[in-house]
C-alpha atoms as a PDB file:
ATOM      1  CA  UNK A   1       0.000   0.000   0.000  1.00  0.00           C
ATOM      2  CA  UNK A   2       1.287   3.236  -0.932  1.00  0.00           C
ATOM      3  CA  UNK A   3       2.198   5.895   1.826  1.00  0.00           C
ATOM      4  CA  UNK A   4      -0.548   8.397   2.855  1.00  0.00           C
ATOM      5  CA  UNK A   5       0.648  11.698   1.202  1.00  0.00           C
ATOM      6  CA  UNK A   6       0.164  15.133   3.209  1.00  0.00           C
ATOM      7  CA  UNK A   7       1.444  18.654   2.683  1.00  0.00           C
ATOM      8  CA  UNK A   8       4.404  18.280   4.040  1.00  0.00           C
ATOM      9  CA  UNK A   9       5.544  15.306   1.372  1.00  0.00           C
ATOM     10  CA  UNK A  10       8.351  15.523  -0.663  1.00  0.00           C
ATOM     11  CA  UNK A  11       9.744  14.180  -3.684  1.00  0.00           C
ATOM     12  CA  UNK A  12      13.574  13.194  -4.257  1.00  0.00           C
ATOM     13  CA  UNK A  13      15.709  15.205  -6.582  1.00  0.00           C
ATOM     14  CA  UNK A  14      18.442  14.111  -8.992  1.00  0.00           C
ATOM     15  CA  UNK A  15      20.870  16.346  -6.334  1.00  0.00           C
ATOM     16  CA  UNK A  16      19.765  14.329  -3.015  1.00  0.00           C
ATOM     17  CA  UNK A  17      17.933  17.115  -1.880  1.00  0.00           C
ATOM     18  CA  UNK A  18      13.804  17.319  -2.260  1.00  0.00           C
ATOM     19  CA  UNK A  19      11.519  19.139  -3.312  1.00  0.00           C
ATOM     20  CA  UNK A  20       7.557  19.290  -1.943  1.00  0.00           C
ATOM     21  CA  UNK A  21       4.984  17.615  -3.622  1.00  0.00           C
ATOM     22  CA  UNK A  22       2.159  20.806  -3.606  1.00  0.00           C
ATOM     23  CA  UNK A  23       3.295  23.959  -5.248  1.00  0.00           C
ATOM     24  CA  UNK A  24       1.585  27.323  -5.012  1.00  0.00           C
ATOM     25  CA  UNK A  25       1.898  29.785  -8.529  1.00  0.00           C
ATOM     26  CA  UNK A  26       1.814  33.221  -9.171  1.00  0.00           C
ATOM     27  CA  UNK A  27       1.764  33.353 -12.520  1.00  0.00           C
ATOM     28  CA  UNK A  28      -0.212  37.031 -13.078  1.00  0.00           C
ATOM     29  CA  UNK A  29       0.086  37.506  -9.306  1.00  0.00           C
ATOM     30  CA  UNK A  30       0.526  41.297  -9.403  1.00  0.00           C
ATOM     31  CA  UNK A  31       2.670  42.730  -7.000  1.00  0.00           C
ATOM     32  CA  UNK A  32      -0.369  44.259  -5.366  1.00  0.00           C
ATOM     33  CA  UNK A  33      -1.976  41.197  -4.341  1.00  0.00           C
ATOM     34  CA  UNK A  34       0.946  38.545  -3.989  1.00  0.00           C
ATOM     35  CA  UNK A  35       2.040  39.500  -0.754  1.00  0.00           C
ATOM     36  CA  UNK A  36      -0.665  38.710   0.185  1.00  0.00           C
ATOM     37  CA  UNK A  37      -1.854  35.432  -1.318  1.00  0.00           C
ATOM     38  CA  UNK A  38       2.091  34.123  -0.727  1.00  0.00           C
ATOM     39  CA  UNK A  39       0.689  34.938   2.851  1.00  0.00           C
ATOM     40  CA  UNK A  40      -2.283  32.844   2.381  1.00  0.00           C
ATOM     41  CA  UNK A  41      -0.396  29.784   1.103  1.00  0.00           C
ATOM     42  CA  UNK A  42       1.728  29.668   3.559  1.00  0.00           C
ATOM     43  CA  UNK A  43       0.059  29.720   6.330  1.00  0.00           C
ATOM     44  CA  UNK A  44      -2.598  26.960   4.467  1.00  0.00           C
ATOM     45  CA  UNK A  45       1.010  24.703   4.692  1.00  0.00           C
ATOM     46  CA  UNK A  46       2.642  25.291   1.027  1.00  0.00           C
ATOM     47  CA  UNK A  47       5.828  25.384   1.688  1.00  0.00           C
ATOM     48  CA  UNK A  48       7.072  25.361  -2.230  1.00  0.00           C
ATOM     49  CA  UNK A  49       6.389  28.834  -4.172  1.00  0.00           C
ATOM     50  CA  UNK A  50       6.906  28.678  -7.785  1.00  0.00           C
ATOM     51  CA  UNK A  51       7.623  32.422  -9.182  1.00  0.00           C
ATOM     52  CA  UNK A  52       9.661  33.505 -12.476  1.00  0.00           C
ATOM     53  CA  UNK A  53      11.352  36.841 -13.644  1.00  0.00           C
ATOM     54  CA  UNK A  54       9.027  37.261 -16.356  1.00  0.00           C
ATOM     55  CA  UNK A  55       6.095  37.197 -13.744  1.00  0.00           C
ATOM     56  CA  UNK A  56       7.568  40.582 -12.153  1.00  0.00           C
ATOM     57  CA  UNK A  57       6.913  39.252  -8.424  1.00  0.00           C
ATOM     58  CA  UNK A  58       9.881  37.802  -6.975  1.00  0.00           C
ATOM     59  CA  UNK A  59      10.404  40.554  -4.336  1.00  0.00           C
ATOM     60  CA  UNK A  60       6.897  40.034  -3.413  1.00  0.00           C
ATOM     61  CA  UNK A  61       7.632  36.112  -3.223  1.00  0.00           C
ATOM     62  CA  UNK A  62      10.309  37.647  -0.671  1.00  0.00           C
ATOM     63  CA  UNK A  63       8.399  39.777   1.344  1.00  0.00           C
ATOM     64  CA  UNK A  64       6.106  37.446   2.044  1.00  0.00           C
ATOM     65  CA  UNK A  65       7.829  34.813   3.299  1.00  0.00           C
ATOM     66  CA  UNK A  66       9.961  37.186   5.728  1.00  0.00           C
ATOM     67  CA  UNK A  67       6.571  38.511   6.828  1.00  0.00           C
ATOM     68  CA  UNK A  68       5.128  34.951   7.624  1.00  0.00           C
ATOM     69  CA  UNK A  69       8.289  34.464  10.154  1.00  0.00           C
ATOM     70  CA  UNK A  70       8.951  31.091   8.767  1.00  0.00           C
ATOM     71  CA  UNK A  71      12.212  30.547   8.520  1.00  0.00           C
ATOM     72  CA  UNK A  72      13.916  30.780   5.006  1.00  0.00           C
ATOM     73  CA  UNK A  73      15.044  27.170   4.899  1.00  0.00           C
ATOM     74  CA  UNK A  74      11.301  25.820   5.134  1.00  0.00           C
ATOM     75  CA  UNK A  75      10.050  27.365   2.117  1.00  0.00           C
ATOM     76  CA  UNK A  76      11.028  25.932  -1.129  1.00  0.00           C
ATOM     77  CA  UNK A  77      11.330  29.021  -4.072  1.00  0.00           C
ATOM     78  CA  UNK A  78      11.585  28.346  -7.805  1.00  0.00           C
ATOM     79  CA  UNK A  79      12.516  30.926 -10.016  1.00  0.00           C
ATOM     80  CA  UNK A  80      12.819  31.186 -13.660  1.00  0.00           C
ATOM     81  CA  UNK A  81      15.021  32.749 -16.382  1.00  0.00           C
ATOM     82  CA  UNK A  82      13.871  34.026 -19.695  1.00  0.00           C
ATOM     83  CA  UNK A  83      15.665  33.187 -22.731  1.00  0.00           C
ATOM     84  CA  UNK A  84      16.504  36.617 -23.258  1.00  0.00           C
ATOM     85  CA  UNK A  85      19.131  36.072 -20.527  1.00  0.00           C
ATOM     86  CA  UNK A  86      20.690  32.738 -21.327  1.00  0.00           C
ATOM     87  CA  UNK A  87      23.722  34.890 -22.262  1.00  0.00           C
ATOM     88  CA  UNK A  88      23.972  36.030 -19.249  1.00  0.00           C
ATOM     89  CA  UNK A  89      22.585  33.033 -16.595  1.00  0.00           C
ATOM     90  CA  UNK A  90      24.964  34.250 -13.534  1.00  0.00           C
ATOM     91  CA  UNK A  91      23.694  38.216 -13.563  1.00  0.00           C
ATOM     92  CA  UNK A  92      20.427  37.299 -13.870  1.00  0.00           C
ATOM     93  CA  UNK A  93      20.831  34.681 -10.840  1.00  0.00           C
ATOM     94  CA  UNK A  94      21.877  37.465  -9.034  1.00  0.00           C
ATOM     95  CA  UNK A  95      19.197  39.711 -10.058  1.00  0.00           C
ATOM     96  CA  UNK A  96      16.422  37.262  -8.565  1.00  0.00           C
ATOM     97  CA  UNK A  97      18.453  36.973  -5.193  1.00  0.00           C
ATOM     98  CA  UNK A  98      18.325  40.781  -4.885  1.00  0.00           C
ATOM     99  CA  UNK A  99      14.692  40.429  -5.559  1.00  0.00           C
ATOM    100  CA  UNK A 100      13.653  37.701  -3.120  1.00  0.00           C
ATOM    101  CA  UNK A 101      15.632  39.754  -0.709  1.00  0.00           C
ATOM    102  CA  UNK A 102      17.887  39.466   2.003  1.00  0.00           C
ATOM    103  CA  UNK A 103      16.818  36.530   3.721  1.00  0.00           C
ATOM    104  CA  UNK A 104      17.294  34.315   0.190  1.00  0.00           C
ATOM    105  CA  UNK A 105      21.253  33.913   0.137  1.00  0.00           C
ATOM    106  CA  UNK A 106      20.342  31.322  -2.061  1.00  0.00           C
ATOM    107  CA  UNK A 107      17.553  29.735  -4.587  1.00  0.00           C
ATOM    108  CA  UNK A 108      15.858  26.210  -4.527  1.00  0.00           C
ATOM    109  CA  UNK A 109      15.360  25.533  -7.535  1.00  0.00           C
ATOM    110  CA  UNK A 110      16.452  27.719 -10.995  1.00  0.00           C
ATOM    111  CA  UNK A 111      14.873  26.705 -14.560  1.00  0.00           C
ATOM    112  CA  UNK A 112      15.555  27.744 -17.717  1.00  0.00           C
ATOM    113  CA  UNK A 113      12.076  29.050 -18.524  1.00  0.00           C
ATOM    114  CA  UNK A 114      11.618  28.268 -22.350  1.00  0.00           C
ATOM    115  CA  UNK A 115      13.324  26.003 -25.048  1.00  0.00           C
ATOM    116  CA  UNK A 116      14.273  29.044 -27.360  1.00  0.00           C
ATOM    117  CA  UNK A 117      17.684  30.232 -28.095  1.00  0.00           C
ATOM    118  CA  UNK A 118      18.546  27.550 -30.465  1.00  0.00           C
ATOM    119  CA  UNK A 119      20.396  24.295 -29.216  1.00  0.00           C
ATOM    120  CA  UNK A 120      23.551  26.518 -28.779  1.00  0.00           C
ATOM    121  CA  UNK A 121      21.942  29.248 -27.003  1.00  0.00           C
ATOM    122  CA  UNK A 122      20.448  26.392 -24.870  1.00  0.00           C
ATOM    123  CA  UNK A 123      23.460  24.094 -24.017  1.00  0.00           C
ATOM    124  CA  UNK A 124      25.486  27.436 -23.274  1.00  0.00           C
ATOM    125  CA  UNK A 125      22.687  28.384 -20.867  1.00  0.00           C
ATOM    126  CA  UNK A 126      22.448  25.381 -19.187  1.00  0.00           C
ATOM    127  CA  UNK A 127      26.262  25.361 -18.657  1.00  0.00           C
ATOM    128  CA  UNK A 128      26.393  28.439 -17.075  1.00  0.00           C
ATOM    129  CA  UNK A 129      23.397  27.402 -14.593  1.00  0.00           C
ATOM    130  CA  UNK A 130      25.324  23.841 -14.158  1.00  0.00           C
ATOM    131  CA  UNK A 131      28.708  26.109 -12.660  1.00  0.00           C
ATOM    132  CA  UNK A 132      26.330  27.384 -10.452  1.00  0.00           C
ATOM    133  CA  UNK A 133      24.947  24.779  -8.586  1.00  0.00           C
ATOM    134  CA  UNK A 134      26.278  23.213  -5.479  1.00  0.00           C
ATOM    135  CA  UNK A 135      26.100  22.478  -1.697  1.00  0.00           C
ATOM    136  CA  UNK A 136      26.303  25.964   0.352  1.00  0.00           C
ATOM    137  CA  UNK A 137      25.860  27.615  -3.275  1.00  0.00           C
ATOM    138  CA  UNK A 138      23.615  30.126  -4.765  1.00  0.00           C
ATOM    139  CA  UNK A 139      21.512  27.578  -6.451  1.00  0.00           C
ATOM    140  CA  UNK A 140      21.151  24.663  -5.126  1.00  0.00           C
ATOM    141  CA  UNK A 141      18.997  22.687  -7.643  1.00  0.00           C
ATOM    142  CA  UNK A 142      18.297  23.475 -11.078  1.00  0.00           C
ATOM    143  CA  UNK A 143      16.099  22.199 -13.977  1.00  0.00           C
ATOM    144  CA  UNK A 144      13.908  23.284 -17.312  1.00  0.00           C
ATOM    145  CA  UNK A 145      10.450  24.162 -18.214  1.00  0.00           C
ATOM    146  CA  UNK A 146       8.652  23.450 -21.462  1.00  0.00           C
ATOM    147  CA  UNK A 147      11.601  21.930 -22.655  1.00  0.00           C
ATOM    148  CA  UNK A 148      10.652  18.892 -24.904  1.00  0.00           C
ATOM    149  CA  UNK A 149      12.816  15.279 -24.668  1.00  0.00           C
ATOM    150  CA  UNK A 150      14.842  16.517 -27.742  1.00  0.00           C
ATOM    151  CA  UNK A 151      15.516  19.549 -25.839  1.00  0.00           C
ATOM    152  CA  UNK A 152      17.047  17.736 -22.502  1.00  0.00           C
ATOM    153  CA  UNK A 153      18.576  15.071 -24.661  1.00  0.00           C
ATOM    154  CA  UNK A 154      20.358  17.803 -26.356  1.00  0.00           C
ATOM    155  CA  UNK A 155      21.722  19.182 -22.894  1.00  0.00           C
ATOM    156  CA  UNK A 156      24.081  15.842 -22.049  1.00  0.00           C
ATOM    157  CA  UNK A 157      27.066  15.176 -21.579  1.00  0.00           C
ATOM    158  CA  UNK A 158      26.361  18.001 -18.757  1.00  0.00           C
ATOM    159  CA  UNK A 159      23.596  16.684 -16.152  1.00  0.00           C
ATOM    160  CA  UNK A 160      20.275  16.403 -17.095  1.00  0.00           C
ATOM    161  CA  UNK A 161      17.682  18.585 -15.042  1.00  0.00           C
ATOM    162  CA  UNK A 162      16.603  17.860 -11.687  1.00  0.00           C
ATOM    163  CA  UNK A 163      12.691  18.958 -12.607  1.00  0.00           C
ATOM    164  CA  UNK A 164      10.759  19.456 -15.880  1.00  0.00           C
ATOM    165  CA  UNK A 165       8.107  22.434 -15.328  1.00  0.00           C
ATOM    166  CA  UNK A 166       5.232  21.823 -17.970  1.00  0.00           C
ATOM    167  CA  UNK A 167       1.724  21.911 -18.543  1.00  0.00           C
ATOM    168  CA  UNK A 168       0.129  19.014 -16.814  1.00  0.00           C
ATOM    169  CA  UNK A 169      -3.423  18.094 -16.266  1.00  0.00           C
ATOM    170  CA  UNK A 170      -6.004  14.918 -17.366  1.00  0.00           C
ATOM    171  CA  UNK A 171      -6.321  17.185 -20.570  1.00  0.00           C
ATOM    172  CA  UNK A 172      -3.247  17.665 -21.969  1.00  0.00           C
ATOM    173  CA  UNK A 173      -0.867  14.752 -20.272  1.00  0.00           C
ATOM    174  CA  UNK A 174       2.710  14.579 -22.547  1.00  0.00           C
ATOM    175  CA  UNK A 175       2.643  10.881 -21.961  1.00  0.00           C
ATOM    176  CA  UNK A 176       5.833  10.015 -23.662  1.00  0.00           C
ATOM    177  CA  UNK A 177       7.566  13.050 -22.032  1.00  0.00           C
ATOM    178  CA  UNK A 178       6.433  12.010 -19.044  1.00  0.00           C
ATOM    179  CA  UNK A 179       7.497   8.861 -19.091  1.00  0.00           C
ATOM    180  CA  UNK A 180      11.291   9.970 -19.972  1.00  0.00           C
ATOM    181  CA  UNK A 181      11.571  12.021 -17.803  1.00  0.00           C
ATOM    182  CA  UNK A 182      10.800   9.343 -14.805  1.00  0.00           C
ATOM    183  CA  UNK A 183      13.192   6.998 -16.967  1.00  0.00           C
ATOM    184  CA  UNK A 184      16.075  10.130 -16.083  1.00  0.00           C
ATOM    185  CA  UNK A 185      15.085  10.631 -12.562  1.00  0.00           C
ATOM    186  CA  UNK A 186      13.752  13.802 -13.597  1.00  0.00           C
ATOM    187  CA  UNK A 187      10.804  15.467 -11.273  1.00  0.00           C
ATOM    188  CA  UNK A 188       8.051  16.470 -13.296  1.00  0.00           C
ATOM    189  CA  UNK A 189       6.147  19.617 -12.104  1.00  0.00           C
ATOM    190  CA  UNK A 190       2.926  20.815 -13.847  1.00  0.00           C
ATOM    191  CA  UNK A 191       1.654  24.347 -13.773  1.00  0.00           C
ATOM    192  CA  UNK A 192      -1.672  24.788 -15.384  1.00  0.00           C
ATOM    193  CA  UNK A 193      -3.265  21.954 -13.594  1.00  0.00           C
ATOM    194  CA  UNK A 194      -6.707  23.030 -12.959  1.00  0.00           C
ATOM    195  CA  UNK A 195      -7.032  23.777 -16.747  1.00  0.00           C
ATOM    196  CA  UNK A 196      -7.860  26.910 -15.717  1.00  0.00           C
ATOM    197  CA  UNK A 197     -11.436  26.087 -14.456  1.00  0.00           C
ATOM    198  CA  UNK A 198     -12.368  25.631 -18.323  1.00  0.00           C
ATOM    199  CA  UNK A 199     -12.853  21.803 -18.175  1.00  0.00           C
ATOM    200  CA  UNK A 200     -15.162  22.115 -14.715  1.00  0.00           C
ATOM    201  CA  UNK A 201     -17.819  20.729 -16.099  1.00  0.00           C
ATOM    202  CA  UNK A 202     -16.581  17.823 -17.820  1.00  0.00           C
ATOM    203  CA  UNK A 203     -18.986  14.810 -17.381  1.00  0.00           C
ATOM    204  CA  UNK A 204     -15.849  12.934 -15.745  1.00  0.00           C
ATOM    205  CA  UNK A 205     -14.805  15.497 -13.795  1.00  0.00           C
ATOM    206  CA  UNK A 206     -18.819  16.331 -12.750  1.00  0.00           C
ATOM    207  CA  UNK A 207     -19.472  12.282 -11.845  1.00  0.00           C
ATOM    208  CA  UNK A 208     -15.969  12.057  -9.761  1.00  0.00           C
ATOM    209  CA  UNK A 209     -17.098  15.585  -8.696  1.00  0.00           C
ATOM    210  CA  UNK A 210     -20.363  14.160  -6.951  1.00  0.00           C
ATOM    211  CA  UNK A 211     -18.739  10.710  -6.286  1.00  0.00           C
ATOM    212  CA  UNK A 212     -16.291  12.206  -3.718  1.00  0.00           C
ATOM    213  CA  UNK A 213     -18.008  15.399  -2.599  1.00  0.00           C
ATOM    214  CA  UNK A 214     -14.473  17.514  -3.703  1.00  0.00           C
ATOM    215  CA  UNK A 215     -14.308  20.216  -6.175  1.00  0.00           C
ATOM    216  CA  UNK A 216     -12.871  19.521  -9.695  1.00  0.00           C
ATOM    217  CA  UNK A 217      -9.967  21.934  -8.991  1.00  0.00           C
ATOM    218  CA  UNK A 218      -8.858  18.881  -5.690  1.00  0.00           C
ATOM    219  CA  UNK A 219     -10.095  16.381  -8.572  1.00  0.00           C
ATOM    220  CA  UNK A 220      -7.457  17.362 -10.772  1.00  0.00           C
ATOM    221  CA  UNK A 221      -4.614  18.722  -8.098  1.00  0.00           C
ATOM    222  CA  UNK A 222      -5.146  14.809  -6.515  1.00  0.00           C
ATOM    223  CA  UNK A 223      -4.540  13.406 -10.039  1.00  0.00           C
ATOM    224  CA  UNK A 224      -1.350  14.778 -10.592  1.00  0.00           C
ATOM    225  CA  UNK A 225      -0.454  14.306  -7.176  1.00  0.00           C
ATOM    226  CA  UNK A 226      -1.052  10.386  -7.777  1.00  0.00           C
ATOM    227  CA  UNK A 227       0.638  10.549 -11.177  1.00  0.00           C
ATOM    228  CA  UNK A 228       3.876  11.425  -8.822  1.00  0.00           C
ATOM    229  CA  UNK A 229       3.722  14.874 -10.398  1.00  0.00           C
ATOM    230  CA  UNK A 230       4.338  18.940  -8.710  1.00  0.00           C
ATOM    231  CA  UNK A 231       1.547  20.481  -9.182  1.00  0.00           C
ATOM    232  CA  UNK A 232       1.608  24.147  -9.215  1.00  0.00           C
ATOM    233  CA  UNK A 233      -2.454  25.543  -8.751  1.00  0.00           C
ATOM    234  CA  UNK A 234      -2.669  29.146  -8.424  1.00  0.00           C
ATOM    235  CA  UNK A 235      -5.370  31.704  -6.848  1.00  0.00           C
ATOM    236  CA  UNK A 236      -5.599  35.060  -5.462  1.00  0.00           C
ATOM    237  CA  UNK A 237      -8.608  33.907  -3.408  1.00  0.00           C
ATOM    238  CA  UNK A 238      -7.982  32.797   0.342  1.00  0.00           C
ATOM    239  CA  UNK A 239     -11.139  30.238   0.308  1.00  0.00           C
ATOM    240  CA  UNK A 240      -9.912  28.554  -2.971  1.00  0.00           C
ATOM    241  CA  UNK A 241      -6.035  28.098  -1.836  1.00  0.00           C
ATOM    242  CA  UNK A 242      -7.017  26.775   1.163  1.00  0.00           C
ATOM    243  CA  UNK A 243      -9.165  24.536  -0.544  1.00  0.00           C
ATOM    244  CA  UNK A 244      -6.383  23.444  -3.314  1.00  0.00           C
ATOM    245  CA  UNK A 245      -4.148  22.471  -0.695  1.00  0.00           C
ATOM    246  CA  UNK A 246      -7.216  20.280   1.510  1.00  0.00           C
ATOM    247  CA  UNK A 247      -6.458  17.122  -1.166  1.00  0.00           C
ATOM    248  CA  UNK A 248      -4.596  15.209   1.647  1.00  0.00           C
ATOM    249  CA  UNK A 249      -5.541  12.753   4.777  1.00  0.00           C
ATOM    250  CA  UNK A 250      -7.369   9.170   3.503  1.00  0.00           C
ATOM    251  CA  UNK A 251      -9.113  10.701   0.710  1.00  0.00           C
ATOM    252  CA  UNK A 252      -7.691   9.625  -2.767  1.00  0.00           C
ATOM    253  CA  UNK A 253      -9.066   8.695  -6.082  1.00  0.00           C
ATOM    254  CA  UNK A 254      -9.594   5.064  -6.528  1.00  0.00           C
ATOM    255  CA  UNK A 255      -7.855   3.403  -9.484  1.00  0.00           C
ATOM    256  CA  UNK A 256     -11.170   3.637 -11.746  1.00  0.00           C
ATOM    257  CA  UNK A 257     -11.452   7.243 -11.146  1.00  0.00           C
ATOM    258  CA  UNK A 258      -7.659   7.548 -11.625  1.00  0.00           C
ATOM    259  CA  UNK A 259      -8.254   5.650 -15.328  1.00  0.00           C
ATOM    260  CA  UNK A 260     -11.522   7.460 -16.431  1.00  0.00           C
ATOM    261  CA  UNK A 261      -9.431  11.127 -16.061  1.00  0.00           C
ATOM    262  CA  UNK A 262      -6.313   8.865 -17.690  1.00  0.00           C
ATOM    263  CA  UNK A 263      -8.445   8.580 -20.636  1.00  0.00           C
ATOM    264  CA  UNK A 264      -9.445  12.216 -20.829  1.00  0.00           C
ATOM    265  CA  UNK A 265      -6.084  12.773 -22.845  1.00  0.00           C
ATOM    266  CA  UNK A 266      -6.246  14.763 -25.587  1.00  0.00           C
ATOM    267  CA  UNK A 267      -2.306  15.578 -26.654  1.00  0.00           C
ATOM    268  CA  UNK A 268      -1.585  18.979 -27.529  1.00  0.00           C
ATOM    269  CA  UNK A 269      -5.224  19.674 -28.942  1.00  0.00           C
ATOM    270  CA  UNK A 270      -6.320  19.571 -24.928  1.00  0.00           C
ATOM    271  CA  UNK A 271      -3.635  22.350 -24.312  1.00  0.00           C
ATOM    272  CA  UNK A 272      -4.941  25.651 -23.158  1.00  0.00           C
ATOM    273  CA  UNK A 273      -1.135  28.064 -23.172  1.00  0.00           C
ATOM    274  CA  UNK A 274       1.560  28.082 -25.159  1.00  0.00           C
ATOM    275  CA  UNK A 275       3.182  24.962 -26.910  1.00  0.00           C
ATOM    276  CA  UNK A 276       7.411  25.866 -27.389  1.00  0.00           C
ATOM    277  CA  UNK A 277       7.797  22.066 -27.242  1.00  0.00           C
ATOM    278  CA  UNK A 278       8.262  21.761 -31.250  1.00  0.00           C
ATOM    279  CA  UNK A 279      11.061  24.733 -30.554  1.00  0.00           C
ATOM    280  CA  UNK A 280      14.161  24.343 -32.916  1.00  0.00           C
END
């Protein structure tokens, strides 16, 4: 029998450290209200933050956790790094450390944010991240998002990325990419994976819906958590990101309800943001 998961379980990384299992977004988080929601999450339990540089709210990332008064090392921050900086991987590092502020001498987890750049641009990129990483160092684990199998296959002989961030959910699953990146070892994180509420009322979703008295949004963040996935739900409301993060204790989806949103798949026509994955 599989162990019960909660809040506070974790996955192993490639690097012997871990990472937890229930991410909380703020992808168009404004400054304005991400304090706050950061806030929110935290004290609902998250205690992994996913931000970027392109969403413009690190600092905020960083103000809230010093205003929550739990200590640094207990929260789990992911940043990313546009392409427009792969040239320049080590100022840009530093960039997002002044951001978070100065309780965040270091980062969790760095990715690359997109596959473009070319596979030069890429490799070069990834190099300059690899250099970085290290016990005691700035960065401490680092990885891709929306980066295709071509596009990590392209990154050895250096080592291959401790996490994958993609879009995940019963709608849009990347089954093969999926499955080689558990082949690597490599954690698979998946933003996007309440579809954005547009897939609510699904007749699968609506009979597991009224089957297990949850709301499709702890249907689908309980899938991906059983798939062995990250995911990554997002919300400016308090109600709703307390709610995202109440999929733990004995309830779970059964292995028919697990196989009916299995066979919801539709490949890239069930996507519903970008799709860089066919990136030169």
């Amino acid at each position: 029998m599989a162990p019960t998961l909660t809040i506070h379980s974790t996955l192993a990384l490639s690097t012997k450290k871990t990472i937890p299992i229930l991410g909380f977004g703020v992808y168009r988080n404004p400054p304005s209200t991400c304090v706050a929601s950061v806030l929110h999450a935290l004290r609902a339990g998250y205690r992994h933050i996913d931000t970027a540089q392109f969403y413009e709210n690190e600092a905020a990332v960083g103000e809230a956790v010093r205003l929550s008064g739990i200590p640094r090392a207990e929260v789990f921050i992911t940043t990313k790094i546009q392409s427009k900086d792969f040239d320049r991987v080590p100022e840009a590092v530093d960039e997002s450390l002044a951001a978070l502020g100065d309780d965040s001498s270091y980062i969790d987890l760095v990715l690359l944010h997109e596959p473009y750049g070319g596979p030069v641009g890429r490799r070069k990129a990834w190099e300059a991240l690899c250099a970085l990483q290290g016990p005691g160092a700035r960065v401490r684990n680092i990885g891709v998002s929306n980066f295709s199998e071509r596009h990590i296959r392209e990154l050895a002989p250096l080592p291959l990325p401790s996490v994958n961030q993609i879009e995940l959910h019963p709608f849009c699953q990347h089954r093969a990419l999926t499955a080689f990146c558990a082949a690597q070892g490599i954690v698979v994180s998946a933003f996007c994976p309440l579809v954005r509420g547009m897939r609510n009322e699904n007749r699968v979703v609506k009979a597991i819906v009224e089957k297990t008295g949850k709301s499709p949004a702890q249907v689908m963040i309980r899938w991906a958590l059983q798939k062995g996935y990250v995911p990554l739900p997002k919300s400016e409301k308090e109600d709703r990101i307390r709610e995202n993060a109440d999929v733990f204790g004995e309830w779970e989806l059964t292995e028919q309800d697990m196989q009916r949103l299995d066979a919801l798949d539709e490949g890239k026509k069930g996507s519903i943001s970008w799709w860089p994955y066919d990136e030169e």
